[in-house]
N, C-alpha and C. Protein backbone atom coordinates (compact mmCIF):
# COMPACT_ATOMS: atom_id res chain seq x y z
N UNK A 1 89.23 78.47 89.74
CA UNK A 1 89.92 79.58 89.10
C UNK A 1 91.40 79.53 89.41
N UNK A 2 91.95 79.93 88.64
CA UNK A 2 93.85 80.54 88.69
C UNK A 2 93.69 81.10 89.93
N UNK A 3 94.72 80.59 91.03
CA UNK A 3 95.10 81.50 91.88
C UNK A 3 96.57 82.02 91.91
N UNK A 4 97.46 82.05 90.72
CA UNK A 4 98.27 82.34 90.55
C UNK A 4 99.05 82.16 89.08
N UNK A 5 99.56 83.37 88.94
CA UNK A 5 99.94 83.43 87.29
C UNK A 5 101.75 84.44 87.34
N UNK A 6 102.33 83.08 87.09
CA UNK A 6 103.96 83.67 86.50
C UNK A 6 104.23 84.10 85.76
N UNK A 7 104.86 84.88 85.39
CA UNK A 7 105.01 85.86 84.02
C UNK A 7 106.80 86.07 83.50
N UNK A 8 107.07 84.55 83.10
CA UNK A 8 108.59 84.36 83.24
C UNK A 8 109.37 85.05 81.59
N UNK A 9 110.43 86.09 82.28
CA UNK A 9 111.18 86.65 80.94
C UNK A 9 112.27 85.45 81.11
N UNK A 10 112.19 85.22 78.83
CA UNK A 10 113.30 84.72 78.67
C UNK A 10 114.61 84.51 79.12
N UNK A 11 115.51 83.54 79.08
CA UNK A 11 116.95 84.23 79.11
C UNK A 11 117.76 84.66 78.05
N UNK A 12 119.12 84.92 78.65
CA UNK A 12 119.78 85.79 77.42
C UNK A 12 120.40 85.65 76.32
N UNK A 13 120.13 86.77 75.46
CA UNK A 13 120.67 85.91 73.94
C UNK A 13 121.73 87.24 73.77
N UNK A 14 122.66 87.02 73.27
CA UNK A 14 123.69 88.00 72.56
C UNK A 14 123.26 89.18 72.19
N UNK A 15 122.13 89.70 71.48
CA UNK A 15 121.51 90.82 71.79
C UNK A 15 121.28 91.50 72.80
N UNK A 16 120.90 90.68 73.95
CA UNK A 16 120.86 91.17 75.12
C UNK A 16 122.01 91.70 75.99
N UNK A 17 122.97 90.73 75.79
CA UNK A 17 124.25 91.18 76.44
C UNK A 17 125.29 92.74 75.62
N UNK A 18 124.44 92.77 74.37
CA UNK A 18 124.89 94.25 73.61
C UNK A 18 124.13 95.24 74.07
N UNK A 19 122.84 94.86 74.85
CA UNK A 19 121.56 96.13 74.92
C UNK A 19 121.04 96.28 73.19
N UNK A 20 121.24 95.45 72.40
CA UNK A 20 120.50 95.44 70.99
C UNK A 20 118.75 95.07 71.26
N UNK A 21 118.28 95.88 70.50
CA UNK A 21 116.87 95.82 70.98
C UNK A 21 116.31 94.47 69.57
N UNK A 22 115.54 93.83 70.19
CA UNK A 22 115.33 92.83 69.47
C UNK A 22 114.03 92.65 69.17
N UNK A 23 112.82 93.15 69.99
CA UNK A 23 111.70 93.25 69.02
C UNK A 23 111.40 92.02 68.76
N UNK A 24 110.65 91.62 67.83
CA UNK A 24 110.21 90.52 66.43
C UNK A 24 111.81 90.25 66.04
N UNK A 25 112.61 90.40 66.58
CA UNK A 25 113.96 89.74 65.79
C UNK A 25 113.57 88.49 66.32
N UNK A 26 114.82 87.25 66.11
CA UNK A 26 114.44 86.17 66.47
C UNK A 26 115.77 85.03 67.32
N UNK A 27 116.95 86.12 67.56
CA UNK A 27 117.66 85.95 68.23
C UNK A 27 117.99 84.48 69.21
N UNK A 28 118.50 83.60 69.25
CA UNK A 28 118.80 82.29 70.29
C UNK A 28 119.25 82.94 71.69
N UNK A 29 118.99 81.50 72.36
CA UNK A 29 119.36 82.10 74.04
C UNK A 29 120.93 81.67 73.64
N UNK A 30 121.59 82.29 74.32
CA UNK A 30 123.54 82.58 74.34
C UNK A 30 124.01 81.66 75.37
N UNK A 31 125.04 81.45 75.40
CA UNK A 31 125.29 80.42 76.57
C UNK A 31 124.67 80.33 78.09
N UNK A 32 124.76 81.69 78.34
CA UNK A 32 124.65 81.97 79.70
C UNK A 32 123.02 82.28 79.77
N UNK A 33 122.54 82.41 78.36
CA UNK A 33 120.49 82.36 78.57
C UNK A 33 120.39 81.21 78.89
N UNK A 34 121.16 80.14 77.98
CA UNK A 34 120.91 78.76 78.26
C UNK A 34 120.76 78.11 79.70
N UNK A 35 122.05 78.44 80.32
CA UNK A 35 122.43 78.57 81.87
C UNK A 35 121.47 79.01 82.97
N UNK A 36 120.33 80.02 82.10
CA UNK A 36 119.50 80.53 83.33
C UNK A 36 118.46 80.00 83.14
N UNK A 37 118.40 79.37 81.61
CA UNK A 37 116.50 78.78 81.48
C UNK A 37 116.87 77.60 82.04
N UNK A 38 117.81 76.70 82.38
CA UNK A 38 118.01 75.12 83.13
C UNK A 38 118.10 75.61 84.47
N UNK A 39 118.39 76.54 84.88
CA UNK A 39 118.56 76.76 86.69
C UNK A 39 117.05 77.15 87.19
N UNK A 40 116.41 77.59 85.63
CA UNK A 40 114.72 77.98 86.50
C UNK A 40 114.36 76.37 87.33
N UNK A 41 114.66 75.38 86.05
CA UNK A 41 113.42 74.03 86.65
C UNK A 41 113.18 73.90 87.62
N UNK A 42 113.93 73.94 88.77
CA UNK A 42 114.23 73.26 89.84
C UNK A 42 112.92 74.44 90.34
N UNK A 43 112.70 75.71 90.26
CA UNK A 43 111.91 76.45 90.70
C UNK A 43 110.22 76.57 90.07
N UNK A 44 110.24 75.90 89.04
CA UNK A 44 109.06 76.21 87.92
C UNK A 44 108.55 74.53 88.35
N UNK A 45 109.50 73.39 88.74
CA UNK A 45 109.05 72.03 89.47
C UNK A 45 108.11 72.56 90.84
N UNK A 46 108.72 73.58 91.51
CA UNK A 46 108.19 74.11 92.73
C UNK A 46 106.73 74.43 92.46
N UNK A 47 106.66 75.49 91.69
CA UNK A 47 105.42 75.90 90.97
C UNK A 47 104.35 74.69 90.85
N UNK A 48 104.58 73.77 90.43
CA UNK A 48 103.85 72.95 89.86
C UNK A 48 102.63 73.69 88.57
N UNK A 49 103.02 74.24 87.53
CA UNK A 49 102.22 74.33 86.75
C UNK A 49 101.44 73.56 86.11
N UNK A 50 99.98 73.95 86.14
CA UNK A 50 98.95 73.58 85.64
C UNK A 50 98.82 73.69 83.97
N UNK A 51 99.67 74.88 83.73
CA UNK A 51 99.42 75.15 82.24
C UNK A 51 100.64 75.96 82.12
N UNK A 52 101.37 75.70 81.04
CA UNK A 52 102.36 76.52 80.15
C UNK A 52 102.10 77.29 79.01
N UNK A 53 102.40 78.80 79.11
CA UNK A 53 102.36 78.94 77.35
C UNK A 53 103.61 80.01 77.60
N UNK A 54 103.78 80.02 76.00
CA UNK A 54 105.07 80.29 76.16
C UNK A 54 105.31 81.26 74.68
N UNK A 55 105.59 82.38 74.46
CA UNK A 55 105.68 83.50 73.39
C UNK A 55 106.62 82.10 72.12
N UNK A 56 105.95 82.55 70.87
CA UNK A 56 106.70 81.49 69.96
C UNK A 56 108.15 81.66 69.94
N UNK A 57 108.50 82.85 69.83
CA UNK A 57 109.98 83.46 69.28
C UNK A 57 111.12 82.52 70.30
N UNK A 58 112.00 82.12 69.39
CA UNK A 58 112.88 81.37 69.61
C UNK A 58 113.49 81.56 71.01
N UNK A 59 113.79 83.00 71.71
CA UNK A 59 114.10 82.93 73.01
C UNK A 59 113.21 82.25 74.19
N UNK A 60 112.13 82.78 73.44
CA UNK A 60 110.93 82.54 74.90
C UNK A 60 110.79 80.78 74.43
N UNK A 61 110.92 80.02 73.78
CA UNK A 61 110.46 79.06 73.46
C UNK A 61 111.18 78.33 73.88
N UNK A 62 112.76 78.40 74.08
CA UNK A 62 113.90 77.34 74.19
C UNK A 62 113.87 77.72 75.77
N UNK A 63 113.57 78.72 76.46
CA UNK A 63 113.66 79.14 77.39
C UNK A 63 112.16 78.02 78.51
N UNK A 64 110.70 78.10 78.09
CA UNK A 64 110.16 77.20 78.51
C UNK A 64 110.21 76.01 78.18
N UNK A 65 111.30 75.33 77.02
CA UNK A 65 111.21 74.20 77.24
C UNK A 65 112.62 73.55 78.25
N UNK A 66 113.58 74.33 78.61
CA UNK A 66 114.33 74.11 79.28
C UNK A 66 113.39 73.84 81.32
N UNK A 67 112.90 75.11 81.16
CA UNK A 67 111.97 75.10 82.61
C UNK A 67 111.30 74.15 82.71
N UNK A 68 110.67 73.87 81.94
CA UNK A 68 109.68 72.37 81.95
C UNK A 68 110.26 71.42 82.10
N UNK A 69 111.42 70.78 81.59
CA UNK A 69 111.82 69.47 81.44
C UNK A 69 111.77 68.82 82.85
N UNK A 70 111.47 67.94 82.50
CA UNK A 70 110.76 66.80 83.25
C UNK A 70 109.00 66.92 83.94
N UNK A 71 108.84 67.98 83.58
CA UNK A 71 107.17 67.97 84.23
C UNK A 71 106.17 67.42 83.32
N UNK A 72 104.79 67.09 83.76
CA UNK A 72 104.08 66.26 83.01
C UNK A 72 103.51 67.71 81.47
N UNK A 73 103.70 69.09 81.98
CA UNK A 73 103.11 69.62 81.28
C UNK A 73 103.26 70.72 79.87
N UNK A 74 103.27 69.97 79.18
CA UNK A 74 103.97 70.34 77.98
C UNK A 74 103.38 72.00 77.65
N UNK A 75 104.48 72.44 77.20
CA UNK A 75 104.63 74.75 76.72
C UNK A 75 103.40 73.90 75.66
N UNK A 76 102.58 75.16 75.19
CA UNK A 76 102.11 75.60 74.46
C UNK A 76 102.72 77.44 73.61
N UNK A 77 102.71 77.21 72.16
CA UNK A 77 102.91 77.87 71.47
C UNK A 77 101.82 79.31 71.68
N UNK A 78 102.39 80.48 71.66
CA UNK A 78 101.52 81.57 71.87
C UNK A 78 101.99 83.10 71.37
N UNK A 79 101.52 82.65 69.51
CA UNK A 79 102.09 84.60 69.18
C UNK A 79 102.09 86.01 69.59
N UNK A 80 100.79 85.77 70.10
CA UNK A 80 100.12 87.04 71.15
C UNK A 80 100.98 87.24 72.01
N UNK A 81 102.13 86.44 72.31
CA UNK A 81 103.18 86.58 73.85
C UNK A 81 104.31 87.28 73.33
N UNK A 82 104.27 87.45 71.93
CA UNK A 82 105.66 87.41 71.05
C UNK A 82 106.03 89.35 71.62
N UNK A 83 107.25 89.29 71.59
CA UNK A 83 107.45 90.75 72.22
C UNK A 83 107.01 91.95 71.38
N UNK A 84 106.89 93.21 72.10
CA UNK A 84 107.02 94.25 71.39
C UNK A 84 107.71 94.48 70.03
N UNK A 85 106.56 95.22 69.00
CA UNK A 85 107.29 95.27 67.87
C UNK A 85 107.87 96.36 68.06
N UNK A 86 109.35 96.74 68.25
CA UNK A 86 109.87 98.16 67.97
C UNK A 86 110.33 98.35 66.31
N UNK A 87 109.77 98.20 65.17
CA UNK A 87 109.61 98.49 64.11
C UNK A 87 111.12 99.04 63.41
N UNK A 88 111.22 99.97 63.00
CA UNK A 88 112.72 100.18 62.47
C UNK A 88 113.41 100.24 63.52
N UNK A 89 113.75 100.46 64.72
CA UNK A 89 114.59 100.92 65.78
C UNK A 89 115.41 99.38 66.20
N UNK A 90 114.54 97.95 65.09
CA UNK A 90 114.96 96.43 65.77
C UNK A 90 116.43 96.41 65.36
N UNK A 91 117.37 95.78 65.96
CA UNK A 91 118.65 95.26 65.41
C UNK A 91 119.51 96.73 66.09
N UNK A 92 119.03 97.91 66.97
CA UNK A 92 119.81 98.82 66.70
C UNK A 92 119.63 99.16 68.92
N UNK A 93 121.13 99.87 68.60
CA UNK A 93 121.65 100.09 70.53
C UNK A 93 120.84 101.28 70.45
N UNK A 94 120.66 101.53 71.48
CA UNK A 94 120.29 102.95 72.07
C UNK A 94 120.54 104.18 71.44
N UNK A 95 122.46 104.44 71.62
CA UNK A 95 122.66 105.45 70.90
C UNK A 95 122.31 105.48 69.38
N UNK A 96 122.48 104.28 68.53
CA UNK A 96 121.82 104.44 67.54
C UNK A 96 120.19 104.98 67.17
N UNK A 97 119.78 104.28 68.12
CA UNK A 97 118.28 104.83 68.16
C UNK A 97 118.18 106.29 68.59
N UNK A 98 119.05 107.02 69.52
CA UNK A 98 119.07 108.29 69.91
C UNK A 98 119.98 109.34 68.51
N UNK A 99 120.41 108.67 67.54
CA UNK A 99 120.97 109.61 66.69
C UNK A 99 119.78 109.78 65.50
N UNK A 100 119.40 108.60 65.52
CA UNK A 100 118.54 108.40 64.37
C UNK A 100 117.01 109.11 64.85
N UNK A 101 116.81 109.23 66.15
CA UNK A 101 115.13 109.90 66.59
C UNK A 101 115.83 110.08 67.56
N UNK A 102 116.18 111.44 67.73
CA UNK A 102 116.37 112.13 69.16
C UNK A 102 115.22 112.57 69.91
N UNK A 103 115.65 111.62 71.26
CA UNK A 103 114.69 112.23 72.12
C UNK A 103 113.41 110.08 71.92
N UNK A 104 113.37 109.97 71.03
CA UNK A 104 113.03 108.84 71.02
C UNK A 104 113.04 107.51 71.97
N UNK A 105 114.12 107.55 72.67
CA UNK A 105 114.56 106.50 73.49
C UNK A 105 113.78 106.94 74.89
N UNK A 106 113.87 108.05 75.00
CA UNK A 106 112.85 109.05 76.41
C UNK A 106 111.75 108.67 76.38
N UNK A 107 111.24 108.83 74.97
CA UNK A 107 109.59 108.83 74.71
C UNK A 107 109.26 107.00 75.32
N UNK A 108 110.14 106.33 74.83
CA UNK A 108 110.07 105.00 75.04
C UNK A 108 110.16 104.59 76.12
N UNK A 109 110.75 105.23 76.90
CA UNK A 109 110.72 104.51 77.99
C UNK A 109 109.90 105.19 79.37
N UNK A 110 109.19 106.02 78.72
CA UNK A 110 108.01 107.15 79.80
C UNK A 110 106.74 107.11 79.61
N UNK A 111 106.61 106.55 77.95
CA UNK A 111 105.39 107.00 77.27
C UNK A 111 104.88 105.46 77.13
N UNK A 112 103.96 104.92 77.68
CA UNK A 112 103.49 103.50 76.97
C UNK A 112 102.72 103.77 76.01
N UNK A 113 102.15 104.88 75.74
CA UNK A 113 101.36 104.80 74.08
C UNK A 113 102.22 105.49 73.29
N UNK A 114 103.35 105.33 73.22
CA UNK A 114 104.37 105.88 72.61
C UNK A 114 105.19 104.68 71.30
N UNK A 115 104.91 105.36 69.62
CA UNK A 115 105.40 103.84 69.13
C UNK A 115 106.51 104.36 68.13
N UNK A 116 107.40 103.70 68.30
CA UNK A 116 108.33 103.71 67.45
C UNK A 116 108.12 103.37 66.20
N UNK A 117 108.79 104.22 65.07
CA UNK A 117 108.33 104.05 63.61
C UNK A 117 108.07 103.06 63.18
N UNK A 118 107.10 102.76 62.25
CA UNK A 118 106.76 101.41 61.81
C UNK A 118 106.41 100.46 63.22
N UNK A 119 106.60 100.36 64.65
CA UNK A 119 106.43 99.56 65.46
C UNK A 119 105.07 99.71 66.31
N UNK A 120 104.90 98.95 67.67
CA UNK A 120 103.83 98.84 68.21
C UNK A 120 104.10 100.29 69.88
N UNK A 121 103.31 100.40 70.21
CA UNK A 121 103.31 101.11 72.02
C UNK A 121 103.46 99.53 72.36
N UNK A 122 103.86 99.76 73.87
CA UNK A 122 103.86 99.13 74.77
C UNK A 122 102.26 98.57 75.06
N UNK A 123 101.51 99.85 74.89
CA UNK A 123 100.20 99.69 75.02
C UNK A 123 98.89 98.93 74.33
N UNK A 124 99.94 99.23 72.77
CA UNK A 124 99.24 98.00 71.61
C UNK A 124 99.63 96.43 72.12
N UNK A 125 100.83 96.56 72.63
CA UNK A 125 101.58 95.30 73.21
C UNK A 125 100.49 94.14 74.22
N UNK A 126 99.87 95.32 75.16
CA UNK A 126 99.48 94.54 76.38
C UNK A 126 97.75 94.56 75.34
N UNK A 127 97.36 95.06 74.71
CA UNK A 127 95.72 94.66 74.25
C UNK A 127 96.16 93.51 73.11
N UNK A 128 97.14 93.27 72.74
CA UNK A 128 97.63 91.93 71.89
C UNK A 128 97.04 90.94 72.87
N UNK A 129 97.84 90.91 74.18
CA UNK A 129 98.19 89.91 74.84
C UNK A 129 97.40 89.85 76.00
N UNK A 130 96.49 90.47 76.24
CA UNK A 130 95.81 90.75 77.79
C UNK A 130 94.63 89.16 76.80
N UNK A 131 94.21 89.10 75.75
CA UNK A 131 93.40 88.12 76.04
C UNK A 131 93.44 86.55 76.31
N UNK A 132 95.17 86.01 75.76
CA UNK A 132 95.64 84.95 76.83
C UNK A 132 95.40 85.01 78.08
N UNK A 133 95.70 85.82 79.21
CA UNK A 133 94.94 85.77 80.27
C UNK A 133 93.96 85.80 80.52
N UNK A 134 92.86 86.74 79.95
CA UNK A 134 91.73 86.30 79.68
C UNK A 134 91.08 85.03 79.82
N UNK A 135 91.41 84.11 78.57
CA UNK A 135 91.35 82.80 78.31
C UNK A 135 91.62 81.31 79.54
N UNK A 136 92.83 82.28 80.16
CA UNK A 136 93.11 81.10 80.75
C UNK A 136 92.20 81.35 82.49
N UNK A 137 91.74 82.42 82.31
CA UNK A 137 90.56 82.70 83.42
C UNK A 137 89.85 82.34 82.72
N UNK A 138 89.26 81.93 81.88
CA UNK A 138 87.87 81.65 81.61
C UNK A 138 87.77 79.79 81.50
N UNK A 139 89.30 79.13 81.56
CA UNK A 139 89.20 77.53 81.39
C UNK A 139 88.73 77.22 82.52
N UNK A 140 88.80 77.37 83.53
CA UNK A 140 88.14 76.38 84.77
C UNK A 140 89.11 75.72 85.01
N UNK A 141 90.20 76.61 85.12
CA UNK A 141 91.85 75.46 85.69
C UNK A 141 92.24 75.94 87.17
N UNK A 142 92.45 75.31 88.33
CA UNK A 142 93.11 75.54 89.74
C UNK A 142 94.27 75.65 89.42
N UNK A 143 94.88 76.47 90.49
CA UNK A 143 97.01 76.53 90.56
C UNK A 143 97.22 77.60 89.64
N UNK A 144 98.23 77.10 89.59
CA UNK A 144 99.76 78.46 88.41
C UNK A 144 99.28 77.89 87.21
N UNK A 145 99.53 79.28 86.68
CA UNK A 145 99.72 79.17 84.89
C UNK A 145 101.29 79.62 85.26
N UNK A 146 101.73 79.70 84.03
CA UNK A 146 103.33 80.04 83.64
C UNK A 146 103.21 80.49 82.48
N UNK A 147 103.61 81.52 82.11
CA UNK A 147 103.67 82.44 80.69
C UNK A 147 105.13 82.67 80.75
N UNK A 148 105.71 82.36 79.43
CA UNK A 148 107.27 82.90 79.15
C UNK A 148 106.89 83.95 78.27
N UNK A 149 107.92 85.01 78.50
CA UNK A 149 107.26 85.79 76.99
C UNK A 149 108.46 86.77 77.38
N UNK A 150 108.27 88.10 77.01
CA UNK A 150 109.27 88.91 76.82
C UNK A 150 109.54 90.06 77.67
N UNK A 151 109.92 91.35 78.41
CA UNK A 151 110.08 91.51 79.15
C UNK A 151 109.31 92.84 79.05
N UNK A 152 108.97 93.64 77.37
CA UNK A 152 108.67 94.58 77.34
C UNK A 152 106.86 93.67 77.36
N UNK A 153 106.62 92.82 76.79
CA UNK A 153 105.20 92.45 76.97
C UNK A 153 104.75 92.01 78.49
N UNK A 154 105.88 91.64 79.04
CA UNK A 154 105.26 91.25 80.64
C UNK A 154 105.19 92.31 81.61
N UNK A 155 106.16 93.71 81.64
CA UNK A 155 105.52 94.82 82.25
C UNK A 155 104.49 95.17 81.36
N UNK A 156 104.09 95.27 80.17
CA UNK A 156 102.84 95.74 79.92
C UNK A 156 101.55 95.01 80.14
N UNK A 157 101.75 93.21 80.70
CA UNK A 157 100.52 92.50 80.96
C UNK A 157 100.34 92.91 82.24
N UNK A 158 101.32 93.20 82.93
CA UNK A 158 101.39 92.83 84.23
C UNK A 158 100.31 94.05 85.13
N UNK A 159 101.00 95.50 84.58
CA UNK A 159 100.14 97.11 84.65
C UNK A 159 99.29 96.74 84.03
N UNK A 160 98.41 96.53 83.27
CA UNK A 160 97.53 96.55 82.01
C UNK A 160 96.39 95.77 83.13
N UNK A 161 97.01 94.50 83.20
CA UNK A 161 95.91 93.56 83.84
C UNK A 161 95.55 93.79 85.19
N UNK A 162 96.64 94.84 86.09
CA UNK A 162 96.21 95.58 87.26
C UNK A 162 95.63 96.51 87.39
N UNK A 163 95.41 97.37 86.14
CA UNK A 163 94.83 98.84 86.23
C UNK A 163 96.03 99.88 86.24
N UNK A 164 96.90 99.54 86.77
CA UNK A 164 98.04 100.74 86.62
C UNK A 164 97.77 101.83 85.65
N UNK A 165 97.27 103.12 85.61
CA UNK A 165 97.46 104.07 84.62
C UNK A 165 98.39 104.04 83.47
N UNK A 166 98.43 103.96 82.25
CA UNK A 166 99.61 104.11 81.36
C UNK A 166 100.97 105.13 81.71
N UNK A 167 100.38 106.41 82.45
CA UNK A 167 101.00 107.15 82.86
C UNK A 167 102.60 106.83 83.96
N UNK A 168 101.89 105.64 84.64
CA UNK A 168 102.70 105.51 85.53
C UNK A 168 103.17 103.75 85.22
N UNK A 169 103.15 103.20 84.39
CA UNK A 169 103.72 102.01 83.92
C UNK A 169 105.69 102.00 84.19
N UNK A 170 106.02 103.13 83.96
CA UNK A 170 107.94 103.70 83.86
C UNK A 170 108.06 103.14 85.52
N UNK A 171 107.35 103.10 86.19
CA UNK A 171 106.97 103.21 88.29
C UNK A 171 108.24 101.56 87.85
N UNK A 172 107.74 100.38 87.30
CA UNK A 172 108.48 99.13 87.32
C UNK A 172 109.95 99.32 86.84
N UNK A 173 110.87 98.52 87.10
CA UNK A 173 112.22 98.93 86.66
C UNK A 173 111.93 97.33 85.41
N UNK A 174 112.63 97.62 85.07
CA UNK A 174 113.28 96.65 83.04
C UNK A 174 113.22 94.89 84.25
N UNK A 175 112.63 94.25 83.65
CA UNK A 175 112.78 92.93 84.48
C UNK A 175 114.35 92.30 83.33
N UNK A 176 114.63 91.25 84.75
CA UNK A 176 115.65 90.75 84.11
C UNK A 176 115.60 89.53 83.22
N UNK A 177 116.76 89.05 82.59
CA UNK A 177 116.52 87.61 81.60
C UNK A 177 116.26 87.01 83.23
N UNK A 178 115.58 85.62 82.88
CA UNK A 178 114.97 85.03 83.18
C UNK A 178 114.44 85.14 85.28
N UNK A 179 114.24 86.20 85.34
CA UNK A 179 113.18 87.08 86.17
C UNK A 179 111.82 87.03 85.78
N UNK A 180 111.01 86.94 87.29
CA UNK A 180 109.69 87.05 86.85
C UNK A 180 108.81 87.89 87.65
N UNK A 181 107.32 87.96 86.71
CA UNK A 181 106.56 88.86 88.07
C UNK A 181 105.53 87.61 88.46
N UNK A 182 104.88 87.78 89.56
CA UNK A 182 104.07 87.06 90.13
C UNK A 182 103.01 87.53 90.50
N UNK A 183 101.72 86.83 90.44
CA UNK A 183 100.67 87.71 90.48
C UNK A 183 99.80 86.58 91.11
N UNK A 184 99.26 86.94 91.98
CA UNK A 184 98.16 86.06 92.68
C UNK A 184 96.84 86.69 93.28
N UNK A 185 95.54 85.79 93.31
CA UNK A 185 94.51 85.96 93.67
C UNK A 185 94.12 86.24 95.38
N UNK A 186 94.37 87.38 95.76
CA UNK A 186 94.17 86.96 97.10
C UNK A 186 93.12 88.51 97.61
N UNK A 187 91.90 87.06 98.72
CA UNK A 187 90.31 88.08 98.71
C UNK A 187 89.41 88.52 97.75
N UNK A 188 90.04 89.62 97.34
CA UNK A 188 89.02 90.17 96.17
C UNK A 188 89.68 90.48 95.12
N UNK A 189 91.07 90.23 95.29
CA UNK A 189 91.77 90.90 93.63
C UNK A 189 93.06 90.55 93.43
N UNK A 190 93.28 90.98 92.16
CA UNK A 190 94.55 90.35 91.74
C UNK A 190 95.89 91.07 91.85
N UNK A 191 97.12 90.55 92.64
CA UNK A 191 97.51 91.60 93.16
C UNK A 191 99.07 91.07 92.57
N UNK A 192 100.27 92.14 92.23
CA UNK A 192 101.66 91.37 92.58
C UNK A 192 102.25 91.50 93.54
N UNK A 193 102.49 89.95 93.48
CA UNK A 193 103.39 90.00 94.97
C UNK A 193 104.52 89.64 94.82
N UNK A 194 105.22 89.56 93.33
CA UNK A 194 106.57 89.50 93.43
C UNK A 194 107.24 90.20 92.26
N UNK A 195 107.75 91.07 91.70
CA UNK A 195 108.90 91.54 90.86
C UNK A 195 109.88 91.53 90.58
N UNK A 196 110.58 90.96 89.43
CA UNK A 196 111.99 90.67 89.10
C UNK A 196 112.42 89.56 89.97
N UNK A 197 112.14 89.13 90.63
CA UNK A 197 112.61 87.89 91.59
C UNK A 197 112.86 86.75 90.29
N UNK A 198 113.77 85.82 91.19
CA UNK A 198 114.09 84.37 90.65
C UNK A 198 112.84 83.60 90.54
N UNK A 199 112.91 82.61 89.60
CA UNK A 199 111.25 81.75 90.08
C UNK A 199 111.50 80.98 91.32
């Protein structure tokens, strides 16, 4: 069995450095995303992953193939990883989102079954994606997996796949571009033992 599973957020794309919420947009990593998905390797070599997958969308994708380079184990493609849909609210800052649905941006960031018009909860987010993990408990693989994916889908795998109440999901702070959580098997359960850290 997996005794350990990374849960690596992209790095940064120009959206990010505006606070533009990007959703299903499809945004590139920006110079300085670029800069952080080549400084992971040296740490994701450490890892030694057994298995890669990696959210399709162009950030998360350029982002694990930068981490990988040179390891024997090639990303796999994975839509289910693809981030939160925030539905009309995509392409738009905060205050925009707070003029246009007041009180909206609160709901979002307290409420995980909370969905923005036309978009997904946080909560639809993690039953997308809780069955990649699933899956990769059920291959019969030893060591790390490595998941790239997005930052609003990896606090929601991360609570989701621990039990965390929905209620108290807001408890994690926003992980950073290319920050990860870490989660390992130890005794009887699956526990994190690392947040927002570097890989």
């Amino acid at each position: 069995m997996l005794s350990r599973i990374v849960l690596l957020r992209h790095g940064r794309t120009a959206w990010n450095a505006e606070r533009r919420m990007q959703g299903r947009l499809d945004p590139p990593l920006d110079p300085t995303g670029e800069a952080q998905a080549d400084a992971t390797a040296p740490g994701v070599r450490d890892l030694a992953p057994v298995v890669v997958i990696a959210s399709d969308q162009t950030r998360a994708w350029q982002t694990a193939a930068a981490a990988t380079e040179g390891l024997d184990v090639e990303p796999r493609k994975e839509p289910r990883l693809r981030e939160t849909d925030v539905g009309r609210w995509q392409g738009l800052v905060d205050s925009e989102v707070d003029a246009g649905w007041p009180g909206g941006m609160d709901a979002w960031r307290t409420d995980a079954q909370y969905r923005p018009p036309d978009g997904e909860s946080r909560h639809d987010a993690y039953l997308r994606a809780l069955p990649v993990l699933h899956e990769l408990l059920d291959a019969d693989l030893e060591g790390t997996a490595l998941l790239v994916a997005h930052g609003g889908v990896i606090l929601a795998l991360t609570c989701g796949f621990l039990g965390i109440p929905t209620e108290h999901w807001g408890a994690l702070a926003p992980l950073g571009n290319c920050r990860c959580a870490v989660l390992e098997y130890r005794i009887d359960r699956w526990r994190l033992v690392r947040w927002g850290a570097e890989v």
